[in-house]
N, C-alpha and C. Protein backbone atom coordinates (compact mmCIF):
# COMPACT_ATOMS: atom_id res chain seq x y z
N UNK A 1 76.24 101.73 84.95
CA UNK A 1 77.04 101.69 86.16
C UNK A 1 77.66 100.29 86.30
N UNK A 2 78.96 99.86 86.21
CA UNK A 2 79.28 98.80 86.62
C UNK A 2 79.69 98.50 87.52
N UNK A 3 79.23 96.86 87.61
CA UNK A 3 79.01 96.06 89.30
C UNK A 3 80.25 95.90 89.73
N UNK A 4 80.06 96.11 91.42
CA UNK A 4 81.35 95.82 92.14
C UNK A 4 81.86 94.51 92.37
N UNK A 5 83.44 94.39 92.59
CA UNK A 5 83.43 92.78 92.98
C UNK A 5 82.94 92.57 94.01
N UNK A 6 82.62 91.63 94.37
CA UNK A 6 82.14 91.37 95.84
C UNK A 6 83.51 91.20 96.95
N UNK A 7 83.19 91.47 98.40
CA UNK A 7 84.77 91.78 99.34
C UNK A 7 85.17 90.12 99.02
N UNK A 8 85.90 89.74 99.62
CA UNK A 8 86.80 88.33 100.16
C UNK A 8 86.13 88.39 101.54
N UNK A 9 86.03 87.09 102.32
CA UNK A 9 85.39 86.76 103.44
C UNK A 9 86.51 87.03 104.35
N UNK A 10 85.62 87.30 105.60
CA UNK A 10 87.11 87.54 106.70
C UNK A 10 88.22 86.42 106.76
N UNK A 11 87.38 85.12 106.75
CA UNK A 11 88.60 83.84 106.41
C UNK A 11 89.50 84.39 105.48
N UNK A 12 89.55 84.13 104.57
CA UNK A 12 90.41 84.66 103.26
C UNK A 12 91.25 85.75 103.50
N UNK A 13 90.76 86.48 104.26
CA UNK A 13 91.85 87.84 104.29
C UNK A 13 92.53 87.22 105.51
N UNK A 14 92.38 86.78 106.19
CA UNK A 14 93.21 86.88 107.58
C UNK A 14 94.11 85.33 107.52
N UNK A 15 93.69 84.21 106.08
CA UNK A 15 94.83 83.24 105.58
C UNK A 15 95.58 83.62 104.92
N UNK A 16 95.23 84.68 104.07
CA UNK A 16 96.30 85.71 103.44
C UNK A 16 97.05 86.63 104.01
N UNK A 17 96.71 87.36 105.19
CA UNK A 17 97.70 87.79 105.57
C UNK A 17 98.49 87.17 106.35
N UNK A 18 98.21 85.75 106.80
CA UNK A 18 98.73 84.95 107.78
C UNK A 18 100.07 84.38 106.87
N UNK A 19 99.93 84.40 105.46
CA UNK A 19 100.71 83.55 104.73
C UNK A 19 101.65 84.50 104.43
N UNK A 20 101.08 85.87 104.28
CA UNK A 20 102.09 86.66 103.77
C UNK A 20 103.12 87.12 105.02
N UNK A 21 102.62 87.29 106.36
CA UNK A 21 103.77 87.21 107.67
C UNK A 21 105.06 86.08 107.52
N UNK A 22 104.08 84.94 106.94
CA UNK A 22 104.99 83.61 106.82
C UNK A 22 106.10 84.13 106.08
N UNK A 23 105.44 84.12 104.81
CA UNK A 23 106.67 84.62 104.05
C UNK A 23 107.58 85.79 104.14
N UNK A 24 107.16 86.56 104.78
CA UNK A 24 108.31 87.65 104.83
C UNK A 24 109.52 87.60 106.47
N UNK A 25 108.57 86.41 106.87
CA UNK A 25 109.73 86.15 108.12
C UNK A 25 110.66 85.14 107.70
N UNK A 26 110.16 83.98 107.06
CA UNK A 26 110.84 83.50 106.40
C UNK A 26 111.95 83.70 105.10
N UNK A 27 111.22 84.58 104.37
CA UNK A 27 112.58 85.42 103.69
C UNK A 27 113.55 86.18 104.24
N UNK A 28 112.67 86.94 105.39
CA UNK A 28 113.86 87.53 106.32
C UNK A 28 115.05 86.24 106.71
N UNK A 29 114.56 85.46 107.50
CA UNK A 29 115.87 84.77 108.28
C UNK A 29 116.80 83.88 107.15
N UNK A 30 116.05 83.50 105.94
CA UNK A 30 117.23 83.55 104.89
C UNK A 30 117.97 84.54 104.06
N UNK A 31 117.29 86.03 104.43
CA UNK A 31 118.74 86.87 103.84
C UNK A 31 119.34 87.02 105.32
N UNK A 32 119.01 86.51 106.14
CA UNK A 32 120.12 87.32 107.39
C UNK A 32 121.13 86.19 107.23
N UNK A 33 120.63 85.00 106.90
CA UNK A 33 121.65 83.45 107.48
C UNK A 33 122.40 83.47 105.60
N UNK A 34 121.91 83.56 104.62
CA UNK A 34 122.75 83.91 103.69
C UNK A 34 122.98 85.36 102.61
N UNK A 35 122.28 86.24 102.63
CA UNK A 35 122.68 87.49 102.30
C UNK A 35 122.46 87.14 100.96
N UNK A 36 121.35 86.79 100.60
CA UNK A 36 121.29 86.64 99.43
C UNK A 36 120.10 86.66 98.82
N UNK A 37 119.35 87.99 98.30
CA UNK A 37 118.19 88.65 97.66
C UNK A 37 117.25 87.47 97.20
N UNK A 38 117.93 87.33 96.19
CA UNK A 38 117.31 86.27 95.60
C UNK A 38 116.93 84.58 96.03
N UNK A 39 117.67 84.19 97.11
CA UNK A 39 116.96 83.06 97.87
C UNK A 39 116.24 83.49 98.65
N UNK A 40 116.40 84.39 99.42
CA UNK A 40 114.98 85.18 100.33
C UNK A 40 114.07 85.39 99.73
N UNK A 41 113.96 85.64 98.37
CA UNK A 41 112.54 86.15 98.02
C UNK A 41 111.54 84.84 97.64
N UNK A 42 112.99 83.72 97.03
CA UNK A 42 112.16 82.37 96.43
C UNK A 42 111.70 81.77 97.88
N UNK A 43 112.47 81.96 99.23
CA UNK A 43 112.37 81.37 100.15
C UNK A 43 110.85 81.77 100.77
N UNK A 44 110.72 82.86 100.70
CA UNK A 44 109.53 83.78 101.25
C UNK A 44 108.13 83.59 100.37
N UNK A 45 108.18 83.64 99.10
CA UNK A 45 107.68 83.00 97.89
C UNK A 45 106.98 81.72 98.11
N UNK A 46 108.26 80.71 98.25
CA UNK A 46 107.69 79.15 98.95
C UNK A 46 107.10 79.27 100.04
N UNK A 47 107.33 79.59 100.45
CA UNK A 47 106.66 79.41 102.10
C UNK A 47 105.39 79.90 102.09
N UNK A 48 105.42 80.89 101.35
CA UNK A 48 103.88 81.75 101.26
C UNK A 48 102.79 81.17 101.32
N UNK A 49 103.40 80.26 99.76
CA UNK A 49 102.25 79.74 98.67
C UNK A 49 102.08 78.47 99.57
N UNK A 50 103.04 77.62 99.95
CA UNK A 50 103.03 76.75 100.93
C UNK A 50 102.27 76.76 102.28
N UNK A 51 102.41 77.57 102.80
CA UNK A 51 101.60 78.02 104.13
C UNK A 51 99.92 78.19 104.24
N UNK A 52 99.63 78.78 102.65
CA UNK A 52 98.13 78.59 102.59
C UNK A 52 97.30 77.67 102.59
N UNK A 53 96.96 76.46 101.70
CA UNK A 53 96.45 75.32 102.36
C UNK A 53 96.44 74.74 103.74
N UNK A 54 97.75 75.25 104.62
CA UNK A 54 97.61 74.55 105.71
C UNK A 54 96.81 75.88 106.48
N UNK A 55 96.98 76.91 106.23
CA UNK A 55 96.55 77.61 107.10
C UNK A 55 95.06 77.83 106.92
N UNK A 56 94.10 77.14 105.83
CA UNK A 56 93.23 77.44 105.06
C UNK A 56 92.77 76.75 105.77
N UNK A 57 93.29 75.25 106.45
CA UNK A 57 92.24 74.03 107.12
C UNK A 57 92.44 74.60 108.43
N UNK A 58 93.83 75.03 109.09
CA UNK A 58 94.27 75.79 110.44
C UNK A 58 92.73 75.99 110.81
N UNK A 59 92.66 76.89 110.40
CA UNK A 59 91.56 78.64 110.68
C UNK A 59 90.42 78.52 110.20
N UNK A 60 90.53 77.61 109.66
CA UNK A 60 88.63 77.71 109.29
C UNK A 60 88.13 76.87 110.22
């Protein structure tokens, strides 16, 4: 029978989804202000990956 992973701690899930709101609001208001797929996604992308460390010291 093989072993399960173990869950992620409630911290972890709730800096991750905190980062991933980031980023998809943030990609949003750069395709609305330039219409353009591909800077929204790098924009949303950055911000993501960006947002976690801070939100990692935020919330804990």
């Amino acid at each position: 029978m093989p072993s399960q992973a173990p869950l992620p701690s409630v911290h972890a899930v709730v800096v991750f989804l905190a980062a991933v709101i980031t980023g998809l609001v943030m990609g949003g208001l750069m395709f609305l202000h330039d219409k353009s797929v591909p800077a929204a996604v790098a924009t949303g992308l950055v911000a993501a990956g960006g947002s976690v460390p801070v939100l990692h010291k935020l919330i804990g």
